[in-house]
N, C-alpha and C. Protein backbone atom coordinates (compact mmCIF):
# COMPACT_ATOMS: atom_id res chain seq x y z
N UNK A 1 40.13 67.52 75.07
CA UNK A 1 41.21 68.42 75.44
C UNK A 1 41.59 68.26 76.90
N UNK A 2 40.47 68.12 77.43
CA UNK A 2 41.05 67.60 79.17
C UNK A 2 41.96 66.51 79.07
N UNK A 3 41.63 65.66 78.73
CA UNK A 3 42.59 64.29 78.81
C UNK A 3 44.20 64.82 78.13
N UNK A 4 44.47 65.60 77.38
CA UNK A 4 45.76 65.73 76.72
C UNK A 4 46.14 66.78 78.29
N UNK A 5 45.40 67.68 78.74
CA UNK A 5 46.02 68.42 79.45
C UNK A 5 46.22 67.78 80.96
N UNK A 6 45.29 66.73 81.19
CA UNK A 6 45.78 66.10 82.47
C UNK A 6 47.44 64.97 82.20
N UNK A 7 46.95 64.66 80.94
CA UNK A 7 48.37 64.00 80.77
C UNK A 7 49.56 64.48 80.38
N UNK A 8 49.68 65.79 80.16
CA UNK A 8 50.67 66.73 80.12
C UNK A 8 51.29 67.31 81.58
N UNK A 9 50.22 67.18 82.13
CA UNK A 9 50.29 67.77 83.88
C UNK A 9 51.13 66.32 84.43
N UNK A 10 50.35 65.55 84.27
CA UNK A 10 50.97 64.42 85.15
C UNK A 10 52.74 63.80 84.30
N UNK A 11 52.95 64.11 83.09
CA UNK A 11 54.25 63.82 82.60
C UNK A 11 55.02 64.85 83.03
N UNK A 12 54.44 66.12 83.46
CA UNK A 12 55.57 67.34 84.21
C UNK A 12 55.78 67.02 85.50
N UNK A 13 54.68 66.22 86.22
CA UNK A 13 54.49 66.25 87.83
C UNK A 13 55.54 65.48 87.97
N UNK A 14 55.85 64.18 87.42
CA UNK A 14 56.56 63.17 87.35
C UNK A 14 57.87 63.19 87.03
N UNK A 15 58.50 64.12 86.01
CA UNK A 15 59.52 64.10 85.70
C UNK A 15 60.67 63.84 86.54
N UNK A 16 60.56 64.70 87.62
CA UNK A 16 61.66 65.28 88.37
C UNK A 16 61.59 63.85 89.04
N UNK A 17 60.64 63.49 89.25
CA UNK A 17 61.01 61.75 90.09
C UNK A 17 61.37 61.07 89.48
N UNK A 18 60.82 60.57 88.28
CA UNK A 18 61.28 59.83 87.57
C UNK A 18 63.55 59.84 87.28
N UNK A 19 63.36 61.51 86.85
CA UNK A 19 65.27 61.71 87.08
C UNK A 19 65.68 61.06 87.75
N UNK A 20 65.38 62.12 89.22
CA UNK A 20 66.11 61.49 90.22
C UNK A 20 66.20 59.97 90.75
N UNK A 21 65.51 58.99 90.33
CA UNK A 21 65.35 57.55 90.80
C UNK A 21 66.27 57.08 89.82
N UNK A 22 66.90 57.47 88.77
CA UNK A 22 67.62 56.59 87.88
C UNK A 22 69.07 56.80 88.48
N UNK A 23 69.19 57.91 88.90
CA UNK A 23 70.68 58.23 89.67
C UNK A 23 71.09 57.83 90.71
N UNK A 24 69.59 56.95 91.56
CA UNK A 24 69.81 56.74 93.15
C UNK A 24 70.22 55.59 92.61
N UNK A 25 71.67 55.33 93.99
CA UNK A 25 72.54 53.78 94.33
C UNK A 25 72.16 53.68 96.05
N UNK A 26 71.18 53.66 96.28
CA UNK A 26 70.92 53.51 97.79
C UNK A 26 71.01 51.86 98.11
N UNK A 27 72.16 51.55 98.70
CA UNK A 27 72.28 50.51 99.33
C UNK A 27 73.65 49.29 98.16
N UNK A 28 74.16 50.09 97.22
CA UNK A 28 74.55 49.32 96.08
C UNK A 28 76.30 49.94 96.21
N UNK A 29 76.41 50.94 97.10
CA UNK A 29 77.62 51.46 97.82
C UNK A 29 78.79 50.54 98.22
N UNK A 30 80.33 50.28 97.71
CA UNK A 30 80.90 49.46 97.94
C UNK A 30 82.02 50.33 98.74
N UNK A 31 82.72 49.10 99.85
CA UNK A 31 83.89 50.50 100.15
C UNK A 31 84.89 49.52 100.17
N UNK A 32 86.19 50.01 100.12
CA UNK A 32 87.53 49.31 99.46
C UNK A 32 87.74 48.71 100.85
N UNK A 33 88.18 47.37 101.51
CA UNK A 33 88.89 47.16 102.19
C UNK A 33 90.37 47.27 102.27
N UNK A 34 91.02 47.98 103.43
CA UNK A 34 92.45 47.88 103.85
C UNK A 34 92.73 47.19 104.90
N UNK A 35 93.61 46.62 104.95
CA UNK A 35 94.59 45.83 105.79
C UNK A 35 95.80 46.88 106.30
N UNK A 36 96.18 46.24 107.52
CA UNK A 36 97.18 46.48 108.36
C UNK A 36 98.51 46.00 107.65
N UNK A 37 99.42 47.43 107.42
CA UNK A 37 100.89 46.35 107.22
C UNK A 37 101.10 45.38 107.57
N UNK A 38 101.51 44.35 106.41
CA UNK A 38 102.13 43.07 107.18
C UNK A 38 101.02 42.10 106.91
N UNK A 39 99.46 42.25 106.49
CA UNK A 39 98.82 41.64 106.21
C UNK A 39 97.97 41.86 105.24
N UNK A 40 97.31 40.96 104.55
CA UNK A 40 96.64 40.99 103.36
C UNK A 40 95.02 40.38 103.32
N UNK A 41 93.95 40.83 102.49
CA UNK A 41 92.70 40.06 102.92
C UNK A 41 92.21 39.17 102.67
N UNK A 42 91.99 37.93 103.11
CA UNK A 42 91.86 36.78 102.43
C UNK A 42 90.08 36.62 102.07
N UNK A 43 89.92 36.55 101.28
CA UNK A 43 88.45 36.68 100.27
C UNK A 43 87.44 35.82 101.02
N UNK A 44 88.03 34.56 101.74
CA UNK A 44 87.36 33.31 101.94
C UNK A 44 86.50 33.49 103.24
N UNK A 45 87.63 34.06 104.40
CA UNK A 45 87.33 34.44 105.67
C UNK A 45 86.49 35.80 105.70
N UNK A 46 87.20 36.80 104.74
CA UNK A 46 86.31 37.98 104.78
C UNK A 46 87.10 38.69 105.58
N UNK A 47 88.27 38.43 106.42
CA UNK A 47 89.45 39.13 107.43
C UNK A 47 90.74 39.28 106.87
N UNK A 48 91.19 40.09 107.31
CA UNK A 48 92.59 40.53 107.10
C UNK A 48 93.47 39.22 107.78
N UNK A 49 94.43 38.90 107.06
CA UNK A 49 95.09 37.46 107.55
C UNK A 49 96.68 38.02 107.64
N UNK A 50 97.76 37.50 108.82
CA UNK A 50 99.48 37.79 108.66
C UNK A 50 99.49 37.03 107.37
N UNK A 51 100.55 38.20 106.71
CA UNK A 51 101.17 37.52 105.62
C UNK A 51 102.58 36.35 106.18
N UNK A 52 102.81 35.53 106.06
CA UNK A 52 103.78 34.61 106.20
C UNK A 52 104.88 34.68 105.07
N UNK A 53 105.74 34.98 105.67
CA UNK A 53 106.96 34.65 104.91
C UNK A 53 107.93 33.85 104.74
């Protein structure tokens, strides 16, 4: 009976960590690049480039 009740303890202790780690995006965060009127971002350079017309 000990063993069912330590492993009942430790599947409650755990839970709440276990949750919360499936929801964390730490470091997996993307943010939209914008450009300046008049220019657009070129993928290659990684910079905002004049658009030429």
């Amino acid at each position: 009976m000990n063993i069912k009740l330590v492993a009942v303890t430790l599947a409650f202790a755990l839970a709440p960590v276990l949750a919360s780690a499936q929801g964390c995006s730490m470091g997996k965060e993307q943010q939209a690049m914008t450009c300046a009127e008049g220019s657009n971002f070129d993928h290659a350079t990684g910079t905002c480039m004049p658009v030429s017309t």
